[in-house]
Protein backbone atom coordinates (compact mmCIF):
# COMPACT_ATOMS: atom_id res chain seq x y z
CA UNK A 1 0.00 0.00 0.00
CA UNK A 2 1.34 3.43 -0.73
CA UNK A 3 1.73 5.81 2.13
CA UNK A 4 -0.49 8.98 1.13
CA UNK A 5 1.07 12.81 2.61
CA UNK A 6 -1.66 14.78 2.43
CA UNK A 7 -1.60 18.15 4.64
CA UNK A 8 -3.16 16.90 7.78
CA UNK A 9 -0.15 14.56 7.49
CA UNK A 10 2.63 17.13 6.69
CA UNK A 11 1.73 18.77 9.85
CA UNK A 12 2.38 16.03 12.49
CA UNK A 13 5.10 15.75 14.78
CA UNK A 14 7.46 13.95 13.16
CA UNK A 15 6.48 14.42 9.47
CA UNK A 16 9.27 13.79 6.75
CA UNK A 17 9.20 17.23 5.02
CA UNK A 18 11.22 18.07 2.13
CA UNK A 19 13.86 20.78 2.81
CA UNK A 20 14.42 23.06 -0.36
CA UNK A 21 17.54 23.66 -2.50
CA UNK A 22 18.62 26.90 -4.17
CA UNK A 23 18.51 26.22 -8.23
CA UNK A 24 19.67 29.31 -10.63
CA UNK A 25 16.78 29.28 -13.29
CA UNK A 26 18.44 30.80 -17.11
CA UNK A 27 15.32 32.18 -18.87
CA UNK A 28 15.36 32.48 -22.80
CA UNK A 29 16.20 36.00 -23.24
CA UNK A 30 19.06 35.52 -21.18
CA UNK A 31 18.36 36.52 -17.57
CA UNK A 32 18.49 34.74 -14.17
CA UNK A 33 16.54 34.42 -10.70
CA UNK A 34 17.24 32.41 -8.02
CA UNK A 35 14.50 30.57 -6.96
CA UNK A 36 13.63 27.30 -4.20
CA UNK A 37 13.43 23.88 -6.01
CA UNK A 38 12.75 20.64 -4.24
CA UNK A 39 13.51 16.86 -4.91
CA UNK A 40 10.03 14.82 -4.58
CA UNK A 41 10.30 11.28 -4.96
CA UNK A 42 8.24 9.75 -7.76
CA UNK A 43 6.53 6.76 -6.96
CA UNK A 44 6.03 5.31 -10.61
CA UNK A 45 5.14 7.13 -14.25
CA UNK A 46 1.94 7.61 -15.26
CA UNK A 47 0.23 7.01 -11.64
CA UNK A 48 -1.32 10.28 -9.54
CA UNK A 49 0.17 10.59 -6.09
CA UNK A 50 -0.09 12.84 -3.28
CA UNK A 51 1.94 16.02 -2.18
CA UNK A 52 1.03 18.65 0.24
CA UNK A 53 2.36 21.92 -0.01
CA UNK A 54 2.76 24.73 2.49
CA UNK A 55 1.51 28.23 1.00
CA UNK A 56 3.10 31.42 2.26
CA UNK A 57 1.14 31.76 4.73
CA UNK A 58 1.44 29.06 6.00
CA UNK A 59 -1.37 26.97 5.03
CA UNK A 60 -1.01 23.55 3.78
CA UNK A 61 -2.37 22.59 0.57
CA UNK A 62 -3.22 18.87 -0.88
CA UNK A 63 -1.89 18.43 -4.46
CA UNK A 64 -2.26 15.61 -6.91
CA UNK A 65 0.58 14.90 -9.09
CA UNK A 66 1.57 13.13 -11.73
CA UNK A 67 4.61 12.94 -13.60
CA UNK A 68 4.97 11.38 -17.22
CA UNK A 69 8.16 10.54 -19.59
CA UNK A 70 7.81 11.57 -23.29
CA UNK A 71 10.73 8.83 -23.70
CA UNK A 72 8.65 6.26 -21.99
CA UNK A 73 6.53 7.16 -24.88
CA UNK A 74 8.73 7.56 -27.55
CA UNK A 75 9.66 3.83 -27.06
């Protein structure tokens, strides 16, 4: 069974939150911004899972993701 992190989750004692990383973003016409990335483990392709975000205020936020592979297509 998958373990599901929604935000009543996240905000447990205990909870495994992802820290962010600092990532330098190059934009097309040339410039760049810092900005926060973060590394979220994908369970499998193809297959929603759950995330929950924290907004800047503070509130947390239940997201469903999913991530796909044009080369998983491709083949």
């Amino acid at each position: 069974m998958r373990r599901r992190m929604e935000a009543e989750d996240a905000q447990k004692d205990g909870a495994v939150l992802l820290e962010p990383t600092e990532d330098e973003v190059t934009y097309s016409d040339g410039t760049t911004e810092k900005v926060a990335g973060f590394d979220i483990p994908v369970p499998a392709l193809d297959e929603e899972f759950d995330v929950a975000l924290i907004g800047t205020k503070g509130k947390w936020y239940d997201h469903k993701v999913k991530v796909t592979s044009d080369l998983k297509k491709a083949e």
